[in-house]
C-alpha atoms as a PDB file:
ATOM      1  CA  UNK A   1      12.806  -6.677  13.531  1.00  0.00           C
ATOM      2  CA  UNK A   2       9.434  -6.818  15.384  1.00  0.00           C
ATOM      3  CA  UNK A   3       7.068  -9.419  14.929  1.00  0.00           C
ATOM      4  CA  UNK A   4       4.333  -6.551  13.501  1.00  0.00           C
ATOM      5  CA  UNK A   5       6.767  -5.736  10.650  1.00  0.00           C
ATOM      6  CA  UNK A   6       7.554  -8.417  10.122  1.00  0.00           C
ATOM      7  CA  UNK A   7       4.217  -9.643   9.017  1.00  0.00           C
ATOM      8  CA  UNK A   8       3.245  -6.650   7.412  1.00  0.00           C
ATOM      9  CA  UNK A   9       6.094  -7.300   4.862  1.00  0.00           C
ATOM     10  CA  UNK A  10       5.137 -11.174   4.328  1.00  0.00           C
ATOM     11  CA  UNK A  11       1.409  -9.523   4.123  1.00  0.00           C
ATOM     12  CA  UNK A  12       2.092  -7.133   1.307  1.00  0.00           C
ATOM     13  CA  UNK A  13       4.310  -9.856  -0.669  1.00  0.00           C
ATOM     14  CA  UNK A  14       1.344 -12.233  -0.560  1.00  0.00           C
ATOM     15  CA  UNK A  15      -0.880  -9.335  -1.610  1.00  0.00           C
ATOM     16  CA  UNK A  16       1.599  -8.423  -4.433  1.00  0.00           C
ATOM     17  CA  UNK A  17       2.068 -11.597  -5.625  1.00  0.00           C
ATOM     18  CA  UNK A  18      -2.075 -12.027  -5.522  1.00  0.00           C
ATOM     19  CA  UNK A  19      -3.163  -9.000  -7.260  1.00  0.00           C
ATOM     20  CA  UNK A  20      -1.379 -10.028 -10.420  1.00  0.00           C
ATOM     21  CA  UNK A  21       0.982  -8.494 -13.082  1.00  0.00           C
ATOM     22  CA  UNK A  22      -1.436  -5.732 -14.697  1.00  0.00           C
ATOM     23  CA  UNK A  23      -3.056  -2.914 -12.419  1.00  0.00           C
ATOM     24  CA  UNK A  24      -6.754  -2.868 -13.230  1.00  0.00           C
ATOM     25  CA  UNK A  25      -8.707   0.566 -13.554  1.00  0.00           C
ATOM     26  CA  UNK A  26     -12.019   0.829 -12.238  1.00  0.00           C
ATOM     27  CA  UNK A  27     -13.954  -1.062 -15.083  1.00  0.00           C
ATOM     28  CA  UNK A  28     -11.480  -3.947 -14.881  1.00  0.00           C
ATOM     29  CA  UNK A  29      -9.191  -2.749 -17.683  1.00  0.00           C
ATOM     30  CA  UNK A  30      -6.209  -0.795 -17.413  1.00  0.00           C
ATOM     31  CA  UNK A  31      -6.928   2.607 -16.751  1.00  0.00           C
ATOM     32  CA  UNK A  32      -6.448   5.020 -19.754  1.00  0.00           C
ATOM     33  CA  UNK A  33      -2.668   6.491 -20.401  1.00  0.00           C
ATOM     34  CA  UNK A  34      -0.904   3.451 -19.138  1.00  0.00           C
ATOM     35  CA  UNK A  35       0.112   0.202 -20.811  1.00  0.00           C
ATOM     36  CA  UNK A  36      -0.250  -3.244 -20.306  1.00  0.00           C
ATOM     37  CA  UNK A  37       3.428  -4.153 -19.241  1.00  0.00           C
ATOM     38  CA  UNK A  38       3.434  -5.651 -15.540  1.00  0.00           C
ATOM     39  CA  UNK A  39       4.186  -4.502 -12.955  1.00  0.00           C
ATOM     40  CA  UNK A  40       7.631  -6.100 -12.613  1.00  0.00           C
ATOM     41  CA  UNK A  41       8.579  -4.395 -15.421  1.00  0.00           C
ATOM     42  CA  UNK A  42       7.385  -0.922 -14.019  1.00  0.00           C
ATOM     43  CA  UNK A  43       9.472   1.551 -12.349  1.00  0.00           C
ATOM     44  CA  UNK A  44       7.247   3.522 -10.223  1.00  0.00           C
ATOM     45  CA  UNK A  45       9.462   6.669  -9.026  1.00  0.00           C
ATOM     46  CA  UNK A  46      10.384   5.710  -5.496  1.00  0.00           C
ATOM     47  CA  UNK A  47      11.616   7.395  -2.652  1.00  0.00           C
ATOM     48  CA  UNK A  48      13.585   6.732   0.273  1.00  0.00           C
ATOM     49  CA  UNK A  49      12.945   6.434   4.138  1.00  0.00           C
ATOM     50  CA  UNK A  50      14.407   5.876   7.313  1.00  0.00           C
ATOM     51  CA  UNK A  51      11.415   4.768   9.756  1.00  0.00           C
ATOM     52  CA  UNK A  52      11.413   5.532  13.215  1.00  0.00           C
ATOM     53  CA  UNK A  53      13.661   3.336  15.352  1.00  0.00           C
ATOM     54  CA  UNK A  54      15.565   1.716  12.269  1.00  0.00           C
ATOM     55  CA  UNK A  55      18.304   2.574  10.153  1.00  0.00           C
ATOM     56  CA  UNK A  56      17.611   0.364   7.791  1.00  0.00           C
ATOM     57  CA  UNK A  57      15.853   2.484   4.546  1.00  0.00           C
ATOM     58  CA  UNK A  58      12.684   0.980   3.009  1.00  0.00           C
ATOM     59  CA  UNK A  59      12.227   2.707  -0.737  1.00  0.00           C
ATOM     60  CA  UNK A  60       7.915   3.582  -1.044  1.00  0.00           C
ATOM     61  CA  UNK A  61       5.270   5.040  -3.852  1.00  0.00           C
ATOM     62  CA  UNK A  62       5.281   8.815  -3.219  1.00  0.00           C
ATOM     63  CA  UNK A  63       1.578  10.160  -2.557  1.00  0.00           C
ATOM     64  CA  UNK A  64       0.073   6.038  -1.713  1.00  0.00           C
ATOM     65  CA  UNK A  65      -0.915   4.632   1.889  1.00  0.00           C
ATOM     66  CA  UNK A  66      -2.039   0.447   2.525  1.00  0.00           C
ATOM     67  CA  UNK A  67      -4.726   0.839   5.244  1.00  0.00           C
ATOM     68  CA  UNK A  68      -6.413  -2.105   6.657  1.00  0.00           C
ATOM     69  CA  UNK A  69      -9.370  -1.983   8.481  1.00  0.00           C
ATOM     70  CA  UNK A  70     -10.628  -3.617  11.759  1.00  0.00           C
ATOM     71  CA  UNK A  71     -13.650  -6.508  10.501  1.00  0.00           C
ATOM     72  CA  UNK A  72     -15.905  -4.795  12.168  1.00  0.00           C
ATOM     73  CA  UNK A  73     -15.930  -1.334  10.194  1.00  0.00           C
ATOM     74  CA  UNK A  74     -18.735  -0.208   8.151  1.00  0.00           C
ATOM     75  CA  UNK A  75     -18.619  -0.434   4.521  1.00  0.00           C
ATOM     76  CA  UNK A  76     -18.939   3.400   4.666  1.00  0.00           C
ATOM     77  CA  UNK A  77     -16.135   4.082   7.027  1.00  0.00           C
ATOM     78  CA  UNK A  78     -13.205   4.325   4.232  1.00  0.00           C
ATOM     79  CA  UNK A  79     -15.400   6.839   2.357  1.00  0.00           C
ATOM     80  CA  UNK A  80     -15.746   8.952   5.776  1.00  0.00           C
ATOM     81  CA  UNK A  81     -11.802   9.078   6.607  1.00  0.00           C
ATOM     82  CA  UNK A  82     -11.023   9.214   2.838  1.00  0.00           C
ATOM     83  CA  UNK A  83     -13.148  12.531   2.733  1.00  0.00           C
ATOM     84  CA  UNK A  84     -11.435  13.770   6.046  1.00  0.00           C
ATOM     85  CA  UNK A  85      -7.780  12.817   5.018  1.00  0.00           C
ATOM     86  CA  UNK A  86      -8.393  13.905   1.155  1.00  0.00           C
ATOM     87  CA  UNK A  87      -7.721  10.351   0.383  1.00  0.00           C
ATOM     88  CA  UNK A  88      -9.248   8.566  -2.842  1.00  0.00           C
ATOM     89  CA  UNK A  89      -9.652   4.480  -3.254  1.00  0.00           C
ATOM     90  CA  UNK A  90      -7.353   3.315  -6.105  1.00  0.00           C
ATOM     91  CA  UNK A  91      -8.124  -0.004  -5.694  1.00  0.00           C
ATOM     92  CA  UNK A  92      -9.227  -2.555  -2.851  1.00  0.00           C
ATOM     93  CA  UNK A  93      -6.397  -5.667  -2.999  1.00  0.00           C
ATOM     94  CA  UNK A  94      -7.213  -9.369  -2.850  1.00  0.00           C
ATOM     95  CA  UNK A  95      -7.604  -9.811   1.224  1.00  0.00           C
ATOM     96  CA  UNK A  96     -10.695  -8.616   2.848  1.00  0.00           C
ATOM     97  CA  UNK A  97     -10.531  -4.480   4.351  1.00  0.00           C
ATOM     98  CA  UNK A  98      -6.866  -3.920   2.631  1.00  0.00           C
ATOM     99  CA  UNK A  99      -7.477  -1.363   0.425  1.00  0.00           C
ATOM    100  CA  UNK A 100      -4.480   1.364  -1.985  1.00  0.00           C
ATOM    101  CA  UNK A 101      -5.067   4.349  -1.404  1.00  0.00           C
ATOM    102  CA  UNK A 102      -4.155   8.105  -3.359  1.00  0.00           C
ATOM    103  CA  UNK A 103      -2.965  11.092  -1.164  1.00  0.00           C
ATOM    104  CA  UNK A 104      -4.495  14.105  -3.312  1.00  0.00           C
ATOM    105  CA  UNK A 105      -3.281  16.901  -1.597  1.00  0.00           C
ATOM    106  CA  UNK A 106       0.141  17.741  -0.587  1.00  0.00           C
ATOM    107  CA  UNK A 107       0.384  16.083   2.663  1.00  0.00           C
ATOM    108  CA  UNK A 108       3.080  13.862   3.429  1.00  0.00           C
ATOM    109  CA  UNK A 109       2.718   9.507   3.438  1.00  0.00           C
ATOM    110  CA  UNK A 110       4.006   9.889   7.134  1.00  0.00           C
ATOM    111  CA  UNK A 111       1.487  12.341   8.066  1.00  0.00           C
ATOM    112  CA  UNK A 112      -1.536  10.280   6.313  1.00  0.00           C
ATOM    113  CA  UNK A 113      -0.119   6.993   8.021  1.00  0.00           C
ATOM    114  CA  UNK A 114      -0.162   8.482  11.484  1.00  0.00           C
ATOM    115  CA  UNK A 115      -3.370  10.820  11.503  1.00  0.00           C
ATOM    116  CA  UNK A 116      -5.063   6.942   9.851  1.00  0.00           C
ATOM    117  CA  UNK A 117      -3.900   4.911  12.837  1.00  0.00           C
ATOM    118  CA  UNK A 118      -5.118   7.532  15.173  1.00  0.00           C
ATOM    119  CA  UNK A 119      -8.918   6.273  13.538  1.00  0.00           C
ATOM    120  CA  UNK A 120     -10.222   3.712  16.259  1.00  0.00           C
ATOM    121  CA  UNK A 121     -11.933   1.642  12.598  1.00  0.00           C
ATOM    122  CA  UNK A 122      -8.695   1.164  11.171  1.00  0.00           C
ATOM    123  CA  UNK A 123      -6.215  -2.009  12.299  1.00  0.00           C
ATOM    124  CA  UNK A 124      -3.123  -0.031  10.457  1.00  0.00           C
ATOM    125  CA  UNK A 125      -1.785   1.770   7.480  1.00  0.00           C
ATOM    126  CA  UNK A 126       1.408   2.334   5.942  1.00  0.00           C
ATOM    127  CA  UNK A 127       3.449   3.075   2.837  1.00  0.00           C
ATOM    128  CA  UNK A 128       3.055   1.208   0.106  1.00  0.00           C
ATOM    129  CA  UNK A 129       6.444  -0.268  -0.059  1.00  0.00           C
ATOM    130  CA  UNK A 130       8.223  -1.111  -2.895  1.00  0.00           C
ATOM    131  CA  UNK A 131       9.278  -5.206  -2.402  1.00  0.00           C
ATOM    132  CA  UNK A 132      11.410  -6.961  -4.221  1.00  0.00           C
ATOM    133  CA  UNK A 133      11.737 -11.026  -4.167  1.00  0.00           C
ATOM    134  CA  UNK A 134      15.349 -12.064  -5.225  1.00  0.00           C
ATOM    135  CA  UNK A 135      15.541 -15.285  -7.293  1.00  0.00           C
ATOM    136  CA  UNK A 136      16.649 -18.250  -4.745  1.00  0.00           C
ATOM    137  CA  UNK A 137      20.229 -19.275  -5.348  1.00  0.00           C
ATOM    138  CA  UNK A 138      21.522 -22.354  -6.193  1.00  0.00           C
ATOM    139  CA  UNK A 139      23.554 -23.924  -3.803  1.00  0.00           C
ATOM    140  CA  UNK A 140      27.301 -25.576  -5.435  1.00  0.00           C
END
């Protein structure tokens, strides 16, 4: 497993475990239509996928993209390639530039991610996978 994946994954469980067990709206509660169980207790309908150059599959949110941009970005940048990708902000996540993104249209998650790393602003995007952290085991 390469050392960029690798980190990646830690990255997103830190973020995960950061953002906390309710999904906040846009005015800090939870948006309208969903209910205040956590996210652990969520089943978000998940899909499949074999990336590139592994055989191992990684299960993702349909329709939602992680992109992280470079420091030195704009604060108007992710408005720009949002626009251009028909993209929309669901929420920015704990770490500086990380931020969840929407797909609106019909294109597909590995289109978005490779047309967003193609953007010389952005550091990388990806799925958002689905992770889940097994209980450590007692040893006899």
């Amino acid at each position: 497993m390469s050392t960029r994946f690798t980190t990646k994954i830690v990255l997103f469980g830190l973020i995960f475990i950061t953002m906390g067990c309710v999904s906040p709206g846009r005015d800090g509660n939870t948006t309208s239509g969903e209910s205040k169980m956590p996210l652990s207790e969520k089943k978000p309908k998940e899909i499949e996928n074999t990336l590139p150059g592994s055989d191992q599959a990684h299960k993702y949110v349909p329709g939602q993209v992680l992109v992280k941009l470079k420091p030195e970005a704009e604060a108007t940048t992710l408005n720009t390639i949002a626009g251009e990708l028909g993209l929309e902000t669901i929420q920015p996540l704990s770490l500086p530039g990380i931020y969840l993104m929407k797909i609106i249209g019909d294109e597909s998650v590995e289109s978005i991610v490779k047309k967003l790393e193609m953007y010389d602003t952005v550091e990388y995007s990806e799925p958002n996978y689905i992770i889940q952290i097994e209980p450590e085991r007692k040893s006899e």
